[in-house]
C-alpha atoms as a PDB file:
ATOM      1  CA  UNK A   1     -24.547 142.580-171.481  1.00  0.00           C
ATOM      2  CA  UNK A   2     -26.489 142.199-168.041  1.00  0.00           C
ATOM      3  CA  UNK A   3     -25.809 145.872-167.693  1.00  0.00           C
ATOM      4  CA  UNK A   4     -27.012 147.030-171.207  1.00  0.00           C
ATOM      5  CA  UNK A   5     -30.496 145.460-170.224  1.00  0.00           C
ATOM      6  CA  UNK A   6     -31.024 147.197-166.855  1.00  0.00           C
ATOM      7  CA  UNK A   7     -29.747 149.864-168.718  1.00  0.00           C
ATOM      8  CA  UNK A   8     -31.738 150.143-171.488  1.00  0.00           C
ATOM      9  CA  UNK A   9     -33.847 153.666-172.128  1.00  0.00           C
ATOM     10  CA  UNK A  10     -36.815 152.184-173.457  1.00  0.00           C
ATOM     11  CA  UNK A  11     -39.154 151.748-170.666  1.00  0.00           C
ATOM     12  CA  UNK A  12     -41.753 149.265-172.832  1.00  0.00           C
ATOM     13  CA  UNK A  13     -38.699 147.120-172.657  1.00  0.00           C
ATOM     14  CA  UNK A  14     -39.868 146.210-168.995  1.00  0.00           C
ATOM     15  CA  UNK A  15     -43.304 147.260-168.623  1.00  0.00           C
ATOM     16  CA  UNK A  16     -44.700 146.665-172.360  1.00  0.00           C
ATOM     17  CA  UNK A  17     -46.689 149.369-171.454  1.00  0.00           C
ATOM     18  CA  UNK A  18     -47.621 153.490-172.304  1.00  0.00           C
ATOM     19  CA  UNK A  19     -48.638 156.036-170.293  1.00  0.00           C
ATOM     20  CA  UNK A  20     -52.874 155.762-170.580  1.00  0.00           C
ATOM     21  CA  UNK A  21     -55.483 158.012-168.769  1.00  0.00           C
ATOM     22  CA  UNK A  22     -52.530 160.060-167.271  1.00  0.00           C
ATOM     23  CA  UNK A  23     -50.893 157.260-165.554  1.00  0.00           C
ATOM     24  CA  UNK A  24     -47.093 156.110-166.126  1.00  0.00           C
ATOM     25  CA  UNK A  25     -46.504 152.474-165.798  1.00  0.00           C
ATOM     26  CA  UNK A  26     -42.806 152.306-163.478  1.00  0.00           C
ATOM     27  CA  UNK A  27     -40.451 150.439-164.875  1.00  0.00           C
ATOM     28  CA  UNK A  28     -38.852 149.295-161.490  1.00  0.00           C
ATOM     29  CA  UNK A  29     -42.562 147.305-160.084  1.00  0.00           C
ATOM     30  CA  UNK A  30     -44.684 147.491-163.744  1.00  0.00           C
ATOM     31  CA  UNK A  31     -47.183 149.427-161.491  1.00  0.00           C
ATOM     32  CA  UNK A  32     -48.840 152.662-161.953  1.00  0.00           C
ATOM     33  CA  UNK A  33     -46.916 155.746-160.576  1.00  0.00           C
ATOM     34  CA  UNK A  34     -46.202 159.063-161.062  1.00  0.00           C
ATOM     35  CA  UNK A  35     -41.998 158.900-160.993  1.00  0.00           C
ATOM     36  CA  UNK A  36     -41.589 159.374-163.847  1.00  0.00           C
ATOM     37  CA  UNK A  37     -44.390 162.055-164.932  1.00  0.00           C
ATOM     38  CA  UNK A  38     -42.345 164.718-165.685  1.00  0.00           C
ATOM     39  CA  UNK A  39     -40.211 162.722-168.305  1.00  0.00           C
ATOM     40  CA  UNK A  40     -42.530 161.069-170.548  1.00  0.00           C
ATOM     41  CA  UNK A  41     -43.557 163.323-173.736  1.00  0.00           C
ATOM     42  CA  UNK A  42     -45.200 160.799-175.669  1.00  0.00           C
ATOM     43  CA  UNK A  43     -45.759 157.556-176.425  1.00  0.00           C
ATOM     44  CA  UNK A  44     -45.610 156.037-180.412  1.00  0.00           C
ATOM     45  CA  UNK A  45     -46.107 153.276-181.634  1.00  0.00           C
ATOM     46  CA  UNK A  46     -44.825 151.114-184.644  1.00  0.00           C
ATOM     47  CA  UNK A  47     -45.282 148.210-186.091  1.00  0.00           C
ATOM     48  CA  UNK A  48     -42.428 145.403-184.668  1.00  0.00           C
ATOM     49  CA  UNK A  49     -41.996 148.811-181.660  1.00  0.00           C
ATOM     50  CA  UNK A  50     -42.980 151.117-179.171  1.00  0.00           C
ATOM     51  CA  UNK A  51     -41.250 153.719-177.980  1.00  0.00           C
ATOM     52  CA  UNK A  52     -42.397 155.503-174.793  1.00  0.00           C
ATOM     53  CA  UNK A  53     -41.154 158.644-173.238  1.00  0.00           C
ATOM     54  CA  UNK A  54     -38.627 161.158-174.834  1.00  0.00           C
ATOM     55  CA  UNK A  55     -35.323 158.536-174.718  1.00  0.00           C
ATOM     56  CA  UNK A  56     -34.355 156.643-178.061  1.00  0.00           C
ATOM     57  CA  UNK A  57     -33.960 152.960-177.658  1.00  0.00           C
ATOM     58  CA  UNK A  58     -30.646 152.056-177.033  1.00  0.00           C
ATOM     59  CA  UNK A  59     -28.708 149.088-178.832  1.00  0.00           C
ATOM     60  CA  UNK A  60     -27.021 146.722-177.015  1.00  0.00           C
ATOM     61  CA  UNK A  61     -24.145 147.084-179.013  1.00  0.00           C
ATOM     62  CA  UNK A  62     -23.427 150.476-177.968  1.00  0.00           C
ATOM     63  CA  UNK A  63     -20.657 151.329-175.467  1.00  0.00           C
ATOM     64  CA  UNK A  64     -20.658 155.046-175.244  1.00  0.00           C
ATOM     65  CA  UNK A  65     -21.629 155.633-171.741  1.00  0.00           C
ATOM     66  CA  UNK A  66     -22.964 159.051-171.823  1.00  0.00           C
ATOM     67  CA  UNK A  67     -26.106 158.074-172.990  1.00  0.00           C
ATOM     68  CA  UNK A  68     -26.351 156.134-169.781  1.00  0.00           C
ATOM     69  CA  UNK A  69     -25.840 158.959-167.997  1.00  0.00           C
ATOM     70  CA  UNK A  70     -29.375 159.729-166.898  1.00  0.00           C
ATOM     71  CA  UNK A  71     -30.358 156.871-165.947  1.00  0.00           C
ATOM     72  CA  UNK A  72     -30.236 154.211-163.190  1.00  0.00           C
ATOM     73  CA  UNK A  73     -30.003 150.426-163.271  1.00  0.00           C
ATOM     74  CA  UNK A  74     -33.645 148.853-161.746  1.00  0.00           C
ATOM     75  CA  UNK A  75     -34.238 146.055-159.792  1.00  0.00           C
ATOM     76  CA  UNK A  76     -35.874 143.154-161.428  1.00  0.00           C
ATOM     77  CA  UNK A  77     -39.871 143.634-161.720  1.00  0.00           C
ATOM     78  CA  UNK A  78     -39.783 139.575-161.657  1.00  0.00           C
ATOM     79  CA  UNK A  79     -37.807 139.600-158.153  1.00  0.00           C
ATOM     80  CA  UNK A  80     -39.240 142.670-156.383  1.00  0.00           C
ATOM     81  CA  UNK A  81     -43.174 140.906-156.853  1.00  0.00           C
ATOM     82  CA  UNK A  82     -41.632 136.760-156.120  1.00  0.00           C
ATOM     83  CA  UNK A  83     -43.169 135.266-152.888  1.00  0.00           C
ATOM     84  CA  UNK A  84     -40.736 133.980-150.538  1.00  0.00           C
ATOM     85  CA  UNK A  85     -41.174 130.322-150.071  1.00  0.00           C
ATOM     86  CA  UNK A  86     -39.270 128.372-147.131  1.00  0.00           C
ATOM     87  CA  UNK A  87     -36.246 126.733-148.844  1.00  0.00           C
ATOM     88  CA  UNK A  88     -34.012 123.571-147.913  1.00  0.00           C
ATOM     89  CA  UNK A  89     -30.979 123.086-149.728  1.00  0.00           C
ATOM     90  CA  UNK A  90     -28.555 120.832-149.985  1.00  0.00           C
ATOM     91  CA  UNK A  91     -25.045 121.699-151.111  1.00  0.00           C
ATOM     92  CA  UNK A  92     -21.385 120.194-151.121  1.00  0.00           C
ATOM     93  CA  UNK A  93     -19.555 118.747-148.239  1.00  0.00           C
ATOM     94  CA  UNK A  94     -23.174 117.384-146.652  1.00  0.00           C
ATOM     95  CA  UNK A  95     -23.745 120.655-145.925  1.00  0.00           C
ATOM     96  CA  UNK A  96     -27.324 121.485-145.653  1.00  0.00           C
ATOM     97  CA  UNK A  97     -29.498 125.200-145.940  1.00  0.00           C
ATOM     98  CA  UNK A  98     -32.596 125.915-144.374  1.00  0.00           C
ATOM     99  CA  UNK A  99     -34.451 129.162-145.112  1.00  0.00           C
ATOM    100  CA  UNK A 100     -37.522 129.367-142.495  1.00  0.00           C
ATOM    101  CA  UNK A 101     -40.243 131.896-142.720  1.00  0.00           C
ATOM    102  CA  UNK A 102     -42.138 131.379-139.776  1.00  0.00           C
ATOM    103  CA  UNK A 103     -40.073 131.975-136.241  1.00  0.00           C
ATOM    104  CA  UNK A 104     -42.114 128.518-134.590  1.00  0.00           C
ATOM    105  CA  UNK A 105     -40.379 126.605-138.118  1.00  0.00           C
ATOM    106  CA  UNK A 106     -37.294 128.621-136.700  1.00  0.00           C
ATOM    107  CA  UNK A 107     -37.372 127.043-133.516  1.00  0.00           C
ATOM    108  CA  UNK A 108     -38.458 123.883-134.959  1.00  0.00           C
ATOM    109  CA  UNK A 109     -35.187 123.733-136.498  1.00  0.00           C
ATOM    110  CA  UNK A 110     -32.816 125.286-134.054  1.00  0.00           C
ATOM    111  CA  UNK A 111     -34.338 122.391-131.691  1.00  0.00           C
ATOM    112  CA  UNK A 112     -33.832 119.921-133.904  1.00  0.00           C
ATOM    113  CA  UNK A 113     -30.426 121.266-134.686  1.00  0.00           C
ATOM    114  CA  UNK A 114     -29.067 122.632-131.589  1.00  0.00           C
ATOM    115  CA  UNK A 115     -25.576 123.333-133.240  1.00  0.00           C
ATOM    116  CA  UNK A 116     -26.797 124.952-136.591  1.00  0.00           C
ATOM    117  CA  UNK A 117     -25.502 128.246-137.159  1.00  0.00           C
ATOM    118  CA  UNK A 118     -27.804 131.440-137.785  1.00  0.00           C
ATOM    119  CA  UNK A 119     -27.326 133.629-140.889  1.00  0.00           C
ATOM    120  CA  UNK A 120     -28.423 136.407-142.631  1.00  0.00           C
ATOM    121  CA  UNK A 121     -25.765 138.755-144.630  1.00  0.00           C
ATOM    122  CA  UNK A 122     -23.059 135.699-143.719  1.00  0.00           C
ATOM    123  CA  UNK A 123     -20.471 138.247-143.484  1.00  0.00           C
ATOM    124  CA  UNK A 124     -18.736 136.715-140.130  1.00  0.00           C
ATOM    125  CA  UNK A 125     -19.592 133.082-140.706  1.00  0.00           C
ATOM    126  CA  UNK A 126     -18.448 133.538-144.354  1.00  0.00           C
ATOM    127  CA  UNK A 127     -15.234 134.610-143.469  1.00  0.00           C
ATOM    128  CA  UNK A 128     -14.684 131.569-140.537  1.00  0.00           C
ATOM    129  CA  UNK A 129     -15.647 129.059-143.370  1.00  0.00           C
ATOM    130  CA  UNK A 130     -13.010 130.442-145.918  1.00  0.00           C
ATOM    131  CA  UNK A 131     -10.521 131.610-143.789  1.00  0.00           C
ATOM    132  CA  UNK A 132     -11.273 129.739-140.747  1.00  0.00           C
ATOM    133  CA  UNK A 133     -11.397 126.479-142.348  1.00  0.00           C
ATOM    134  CA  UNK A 134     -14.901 126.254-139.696  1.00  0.00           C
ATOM    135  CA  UNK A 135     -17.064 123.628-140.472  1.00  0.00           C
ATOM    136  CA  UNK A 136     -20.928 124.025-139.908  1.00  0.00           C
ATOM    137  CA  UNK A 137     -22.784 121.294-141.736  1.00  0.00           C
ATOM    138  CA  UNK A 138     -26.329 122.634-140.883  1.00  0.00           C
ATOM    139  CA  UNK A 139     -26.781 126.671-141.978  1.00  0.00           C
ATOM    140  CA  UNK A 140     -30.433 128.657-140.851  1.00  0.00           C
ATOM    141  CA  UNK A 141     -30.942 131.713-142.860  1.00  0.00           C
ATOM    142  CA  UNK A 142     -33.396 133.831-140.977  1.00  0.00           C
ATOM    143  CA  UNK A 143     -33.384 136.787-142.741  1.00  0.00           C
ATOM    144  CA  UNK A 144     -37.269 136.432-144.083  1.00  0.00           C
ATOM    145  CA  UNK A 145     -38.784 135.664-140.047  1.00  0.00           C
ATOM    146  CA  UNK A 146     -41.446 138.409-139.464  1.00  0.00           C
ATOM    147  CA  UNK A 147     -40.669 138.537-136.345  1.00  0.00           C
ATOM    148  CA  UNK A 148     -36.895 139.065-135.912  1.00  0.00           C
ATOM    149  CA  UNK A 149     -37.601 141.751-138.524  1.00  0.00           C
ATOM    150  CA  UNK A 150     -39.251 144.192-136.334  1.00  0.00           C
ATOM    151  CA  UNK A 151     -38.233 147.727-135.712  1.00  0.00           C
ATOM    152  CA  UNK A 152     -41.584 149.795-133.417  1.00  0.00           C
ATOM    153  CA  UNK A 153     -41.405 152.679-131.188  1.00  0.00           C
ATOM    154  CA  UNK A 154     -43.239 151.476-127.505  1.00  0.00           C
ATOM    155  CA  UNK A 155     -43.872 154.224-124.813  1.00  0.00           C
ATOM    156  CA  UNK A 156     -40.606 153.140-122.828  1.00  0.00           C
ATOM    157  CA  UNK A 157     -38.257 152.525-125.744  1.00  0.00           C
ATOM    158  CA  UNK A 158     -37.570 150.915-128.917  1.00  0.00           C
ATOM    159  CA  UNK A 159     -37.842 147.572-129.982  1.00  0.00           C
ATOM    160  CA  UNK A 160     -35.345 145.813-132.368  1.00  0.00           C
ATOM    161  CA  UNK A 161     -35.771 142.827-134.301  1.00  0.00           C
ATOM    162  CA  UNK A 162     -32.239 140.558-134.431  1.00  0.00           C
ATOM    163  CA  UNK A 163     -32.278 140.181-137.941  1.00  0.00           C
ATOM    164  CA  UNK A 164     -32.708 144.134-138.659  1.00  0.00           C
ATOM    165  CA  UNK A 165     -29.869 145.397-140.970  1.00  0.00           C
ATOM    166  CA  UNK A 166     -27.691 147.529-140.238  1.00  0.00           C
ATOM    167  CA  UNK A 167     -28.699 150.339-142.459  1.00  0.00           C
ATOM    168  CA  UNK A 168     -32.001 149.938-142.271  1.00  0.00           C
ATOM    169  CA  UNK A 169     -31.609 150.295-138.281  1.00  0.00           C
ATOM    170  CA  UNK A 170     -29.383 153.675-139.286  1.00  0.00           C
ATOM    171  CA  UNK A 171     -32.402 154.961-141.160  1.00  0.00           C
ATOM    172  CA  UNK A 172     -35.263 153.950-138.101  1.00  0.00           C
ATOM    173  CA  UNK A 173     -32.799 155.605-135.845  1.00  0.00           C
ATOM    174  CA  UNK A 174     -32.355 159.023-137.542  1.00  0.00           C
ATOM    175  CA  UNK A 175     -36.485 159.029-138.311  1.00  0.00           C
ATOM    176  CA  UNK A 176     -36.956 158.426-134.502  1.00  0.00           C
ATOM    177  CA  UNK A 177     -34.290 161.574-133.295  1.00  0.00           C
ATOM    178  CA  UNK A 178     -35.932 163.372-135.714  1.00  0.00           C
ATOM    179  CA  UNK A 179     -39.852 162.337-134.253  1.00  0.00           C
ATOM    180  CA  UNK A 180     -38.698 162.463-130.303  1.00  0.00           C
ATOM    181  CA  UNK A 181     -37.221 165.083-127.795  1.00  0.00           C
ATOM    182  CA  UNK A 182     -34.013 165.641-127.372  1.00  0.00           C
ATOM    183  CA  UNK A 183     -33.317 164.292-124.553  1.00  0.00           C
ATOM    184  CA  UNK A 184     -34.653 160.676-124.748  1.00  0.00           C
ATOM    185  CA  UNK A 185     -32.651 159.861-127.692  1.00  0.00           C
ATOM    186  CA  UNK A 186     -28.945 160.393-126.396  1.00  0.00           C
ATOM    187  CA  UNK A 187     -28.552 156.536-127.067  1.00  0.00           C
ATOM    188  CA  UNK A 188     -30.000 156.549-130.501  1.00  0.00           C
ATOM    189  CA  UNK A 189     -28.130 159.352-131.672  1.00  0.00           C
ATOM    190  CA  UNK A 190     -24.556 157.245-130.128  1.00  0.00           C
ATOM    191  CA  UNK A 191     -25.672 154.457-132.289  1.00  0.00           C
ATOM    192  CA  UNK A 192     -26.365 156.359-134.635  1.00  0.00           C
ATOM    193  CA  UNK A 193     -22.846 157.939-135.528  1.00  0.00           C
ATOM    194  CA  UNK A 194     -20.876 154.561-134.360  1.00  0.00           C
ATOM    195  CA  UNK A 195     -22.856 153.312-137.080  1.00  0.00           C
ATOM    196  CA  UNK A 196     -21.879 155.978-139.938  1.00  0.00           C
ATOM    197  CA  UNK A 197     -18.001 154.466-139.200  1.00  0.00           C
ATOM    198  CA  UNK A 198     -19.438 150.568-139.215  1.00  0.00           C
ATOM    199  CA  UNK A 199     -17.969 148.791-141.883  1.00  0.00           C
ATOM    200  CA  UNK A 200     -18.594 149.787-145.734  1.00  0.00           C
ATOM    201  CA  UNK A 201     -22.237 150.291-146.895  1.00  0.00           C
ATOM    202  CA  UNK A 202     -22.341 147.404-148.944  1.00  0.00           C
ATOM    203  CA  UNK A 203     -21.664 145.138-145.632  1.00  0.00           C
ATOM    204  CA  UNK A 204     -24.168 147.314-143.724  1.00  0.00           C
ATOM    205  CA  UNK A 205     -27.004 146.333-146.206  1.00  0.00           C
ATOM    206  CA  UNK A 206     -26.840 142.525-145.461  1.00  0.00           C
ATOM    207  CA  UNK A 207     -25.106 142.404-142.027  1.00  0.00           C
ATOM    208  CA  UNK A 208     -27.854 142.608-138.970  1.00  0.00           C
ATOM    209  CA  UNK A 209     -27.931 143.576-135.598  1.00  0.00           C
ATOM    210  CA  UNK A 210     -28.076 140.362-133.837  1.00  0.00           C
ATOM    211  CA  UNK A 211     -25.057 138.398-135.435  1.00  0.00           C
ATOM    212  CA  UNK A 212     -23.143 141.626-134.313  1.00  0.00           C
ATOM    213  CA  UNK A 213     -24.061 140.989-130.984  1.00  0.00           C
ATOM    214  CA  UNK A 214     -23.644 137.120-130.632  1.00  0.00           C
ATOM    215  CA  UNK A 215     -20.060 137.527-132.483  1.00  0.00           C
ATOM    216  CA  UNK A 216     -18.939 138.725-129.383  1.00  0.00           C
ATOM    217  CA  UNK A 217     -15.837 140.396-130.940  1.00  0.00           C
ATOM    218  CA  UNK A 218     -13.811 142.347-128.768  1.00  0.00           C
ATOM    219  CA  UNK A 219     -13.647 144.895-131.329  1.00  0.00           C
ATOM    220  CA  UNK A 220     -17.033 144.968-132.064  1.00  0.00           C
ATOM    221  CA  UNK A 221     -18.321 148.864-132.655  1.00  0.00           C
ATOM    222  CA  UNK A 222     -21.857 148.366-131.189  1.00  0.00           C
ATOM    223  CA  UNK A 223     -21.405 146.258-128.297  1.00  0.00           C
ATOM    224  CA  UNK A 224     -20.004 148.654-125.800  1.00  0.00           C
ATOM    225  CA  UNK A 225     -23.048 151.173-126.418  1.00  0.00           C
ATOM    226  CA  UNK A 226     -25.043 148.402-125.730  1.00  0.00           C
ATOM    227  CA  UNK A 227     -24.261 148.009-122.329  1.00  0.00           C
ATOM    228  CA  UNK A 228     -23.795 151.756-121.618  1.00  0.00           C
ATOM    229  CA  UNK A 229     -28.094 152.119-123.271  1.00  0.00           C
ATOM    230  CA  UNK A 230     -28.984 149.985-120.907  1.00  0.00           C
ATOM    231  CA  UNK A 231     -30.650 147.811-123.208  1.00  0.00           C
ATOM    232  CA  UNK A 232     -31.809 144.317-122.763  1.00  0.00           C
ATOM    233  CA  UNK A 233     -31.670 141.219-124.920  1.00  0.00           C
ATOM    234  CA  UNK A 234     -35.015 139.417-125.440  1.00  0.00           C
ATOM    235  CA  UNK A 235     -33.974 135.441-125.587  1.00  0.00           C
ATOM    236  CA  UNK A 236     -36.426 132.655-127.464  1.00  0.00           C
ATOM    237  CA  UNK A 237     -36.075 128.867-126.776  1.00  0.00           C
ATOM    238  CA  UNK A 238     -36.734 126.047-128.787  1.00  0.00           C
ATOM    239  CA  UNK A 239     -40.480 126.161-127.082  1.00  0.00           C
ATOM    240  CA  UNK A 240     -41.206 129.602-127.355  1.00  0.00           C
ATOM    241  CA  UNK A 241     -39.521 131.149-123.912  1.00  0.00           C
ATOM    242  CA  UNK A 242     -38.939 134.498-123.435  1.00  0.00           C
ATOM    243  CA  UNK A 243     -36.241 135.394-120.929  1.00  0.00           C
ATOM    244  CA  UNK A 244     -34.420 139.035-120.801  1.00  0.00           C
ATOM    245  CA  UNK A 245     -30.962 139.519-119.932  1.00  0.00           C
ATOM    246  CA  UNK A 246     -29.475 142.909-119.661  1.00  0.00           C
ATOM    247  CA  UNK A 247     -26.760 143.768-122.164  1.00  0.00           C
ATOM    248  CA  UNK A 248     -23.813 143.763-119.904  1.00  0.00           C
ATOM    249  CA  UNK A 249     -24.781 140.368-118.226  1.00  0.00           C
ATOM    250  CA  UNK A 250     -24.578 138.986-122.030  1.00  0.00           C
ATOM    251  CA  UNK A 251     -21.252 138.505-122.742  1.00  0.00           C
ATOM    252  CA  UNK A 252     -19.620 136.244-120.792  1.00  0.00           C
ATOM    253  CA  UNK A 253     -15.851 136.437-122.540  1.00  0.00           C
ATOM    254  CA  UNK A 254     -14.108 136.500-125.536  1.00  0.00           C
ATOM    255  CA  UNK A 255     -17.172 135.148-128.494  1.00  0.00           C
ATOM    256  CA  UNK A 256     -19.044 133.904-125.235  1.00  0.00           C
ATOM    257  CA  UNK A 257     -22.661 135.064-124.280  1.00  0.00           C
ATOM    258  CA  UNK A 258     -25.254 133.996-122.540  1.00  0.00           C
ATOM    259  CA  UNK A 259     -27.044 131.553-125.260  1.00  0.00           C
ATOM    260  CA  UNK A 260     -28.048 128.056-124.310  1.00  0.00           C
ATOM    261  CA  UNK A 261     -28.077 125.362-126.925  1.00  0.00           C
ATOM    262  CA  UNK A 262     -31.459 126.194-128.908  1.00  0.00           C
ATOM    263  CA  UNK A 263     -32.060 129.538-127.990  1.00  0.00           C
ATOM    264  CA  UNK A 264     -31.768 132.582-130.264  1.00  0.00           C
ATOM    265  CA  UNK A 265     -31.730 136.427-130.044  1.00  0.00           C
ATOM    266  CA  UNK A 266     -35.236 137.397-130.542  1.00  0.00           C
ATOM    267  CA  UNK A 267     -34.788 141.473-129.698  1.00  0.00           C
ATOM    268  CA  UNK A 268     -33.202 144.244-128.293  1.00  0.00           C
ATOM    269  CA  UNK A 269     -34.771 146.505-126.396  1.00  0.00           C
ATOM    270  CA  UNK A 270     -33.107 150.057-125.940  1.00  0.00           C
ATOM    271  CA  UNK A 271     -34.790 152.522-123.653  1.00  0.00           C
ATOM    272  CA  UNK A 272     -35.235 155.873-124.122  1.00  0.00           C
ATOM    273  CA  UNK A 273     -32.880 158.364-121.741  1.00  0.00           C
ATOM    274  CA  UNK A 274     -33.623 161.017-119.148  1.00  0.00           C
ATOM    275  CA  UNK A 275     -33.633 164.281-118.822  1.00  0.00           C
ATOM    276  CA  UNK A 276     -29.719 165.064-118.365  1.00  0.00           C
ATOM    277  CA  UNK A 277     -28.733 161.603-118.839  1.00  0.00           C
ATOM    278  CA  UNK A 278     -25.633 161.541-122.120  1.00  0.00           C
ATOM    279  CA  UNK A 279     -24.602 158.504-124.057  1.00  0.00           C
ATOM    280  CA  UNK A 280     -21.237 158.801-126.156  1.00  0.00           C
ATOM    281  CA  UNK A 281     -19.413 156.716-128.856  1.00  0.00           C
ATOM    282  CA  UNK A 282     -15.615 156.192-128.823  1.00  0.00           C
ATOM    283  CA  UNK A 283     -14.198 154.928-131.957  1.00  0.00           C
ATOM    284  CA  UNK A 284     -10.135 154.773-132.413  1.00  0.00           C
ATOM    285  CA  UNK A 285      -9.159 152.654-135.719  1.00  0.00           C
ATOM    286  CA  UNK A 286      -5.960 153.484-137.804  1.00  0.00           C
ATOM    287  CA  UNK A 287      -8.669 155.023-140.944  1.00  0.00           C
ATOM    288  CA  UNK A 288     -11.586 156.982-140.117  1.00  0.00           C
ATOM    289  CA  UNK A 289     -13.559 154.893-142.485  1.00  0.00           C
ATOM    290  CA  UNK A 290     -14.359 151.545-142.821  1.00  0.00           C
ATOM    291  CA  UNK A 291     -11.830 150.096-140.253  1.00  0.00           C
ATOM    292  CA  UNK A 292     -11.447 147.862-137.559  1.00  0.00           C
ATOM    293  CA  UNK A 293     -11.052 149.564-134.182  1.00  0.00           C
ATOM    294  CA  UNK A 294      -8.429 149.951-132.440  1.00  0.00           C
ATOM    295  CA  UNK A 295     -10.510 150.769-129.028  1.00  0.00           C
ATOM    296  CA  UNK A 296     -13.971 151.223-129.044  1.00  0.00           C
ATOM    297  CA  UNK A 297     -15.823 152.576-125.847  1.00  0.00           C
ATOM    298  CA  UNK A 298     -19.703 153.177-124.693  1.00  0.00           C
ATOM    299  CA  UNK A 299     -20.182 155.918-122.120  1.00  0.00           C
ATOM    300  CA  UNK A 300     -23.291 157.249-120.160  1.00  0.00           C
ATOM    301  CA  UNK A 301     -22.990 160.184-117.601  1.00  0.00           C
ATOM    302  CA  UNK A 302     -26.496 160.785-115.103  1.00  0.00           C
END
């Protein structure tokens, strides 16, 4: 039934609204656009209905799925325009869910609760509480800070927030090779293709840079082209301290690094390369796709 009504051909269904002066109301943000222009042919109305564009309502009790066949399912209007508030939840166990949206709340909290454990697509601490049997009473989502959400181009290199997604770093990174020379992007375009064989894309769209790198898994995919960049890790305490450790100073052994009790991963900054400078990406796994590795490697020739 849910997927009837995202489904559904009639666009009024969602916008309650015609085309007028030229303009097409979206169905996706209830906004004027032009997406879909070219489809609409008219707009009637009824008494009871309106129909707009050239698409027959469709009845939820029909299950032929050609008629679908044109069409995609939209994101909620009602979800895409909601303002994030800061959350605190409180669920079984005594377990307890913050959801901060300012990084000095962040801190606030991490100070308060030097032991809580940082989320955002909760793909690794997920699996330790199922599978694990891990117990983390206090849980920080910080998935909606600003500032651990940043991905900008400086003159020296790029900076990335901790809380970045995975695919949404893939798509900064291929807009950057694409924008700079050749030559100062050999680590972007490493990370780059490691990333094409990270996971499946629907763990890529939640999972972020940062809780790859403070996993410290041996087998992590990114980890090794960290260190070979050159990149640096940008450190925030409770009070708003910035230190920078280099990459392969970080990890300290096996799901170690170099995180005090109330600090967090602010950044990372990767710098761009030099003229004949090369950064590779090894990847051995048993599939090609969507695999753990086997042996993973970084590598930089100057």
């Amino acid at each position: 039934d849910a997927f009837r009504v995202f489904a559904k051909t009639d666009n009024s269904a969602y916008t309650n609204s015609c085309p007028t002066n030229g303009e097409f109301i979206c169905p996706s943000s209830g906004k004027p656009c032009s997406c879909g222009e070219s489809k609409v042919l008219n707009c009637e109305g009824s008494v009871g209905h309106t129909t707009c564009g050239e698409h027959r309502p469709v009845s939820y009790s029909e299950i032929d799925g050609t008629i679908y066949k044109d069409k995609e399912l939209i994101f909620p209007p009602e979800l895409v325009l909601r303002n994030n508030l800061p959350l605190k939840l409180r669920g079984f166990g005594g377990i307890t869910w913050y959801r901060p949206l300012q990084l000095k709340h962040l801190l606030d909290l991490k100070s308060l609760y030097p032991a809580a454990k940082l989320i955002v697509g909760n793909t690794e601490v997920g699996i330790e509480i199922n599978f694990k049997s891990a117990q983390y009473p206090i849980l920080i989502s910080v998935m909606h800070v600003p500032e651990l959400n940043v991905l900008s181009i400086k003159e020296n290199g790029l900076e990335i927030g901790s809380s970045v997604r995975l695919s949404r770093l893939q798509e900064f990174l291929k807009e950057v090779i694409e924008k700079r020379e050749i030559h100062e992007t050999a680590s972007c375009r490493a990370i780059s293709e490691q990333l094409k064989w990270f996971a499946g894309k629907q763990v890529k769209n939640v999972a972020s840079v940062g809780g790859n790198i403070c996993t410290a898994s041996p087998i992590s995919d990114l980890n090794p082209l960290w260190m070979a960049s050159r990149a640096d890790f940008n450190i925030v305490d409770s009070e708003g301290n910035i230190r920078t450790v280099h990459a392969k100073d970080f990890f300290l052994g096996y799901r170690k690094v170099d995180l005090a009790q109330g600090e967090i991963l602010h950044s990372i900054f990767l710098p761009w390369n030099m003229h004949f400078e090369f950064v590779k990406e090894f990847k051995q796994s048993h599939r090609r796709e969507d695999d753990i590795a086997l042996v993973n490697a970084g590598m930089r020739v100057y």
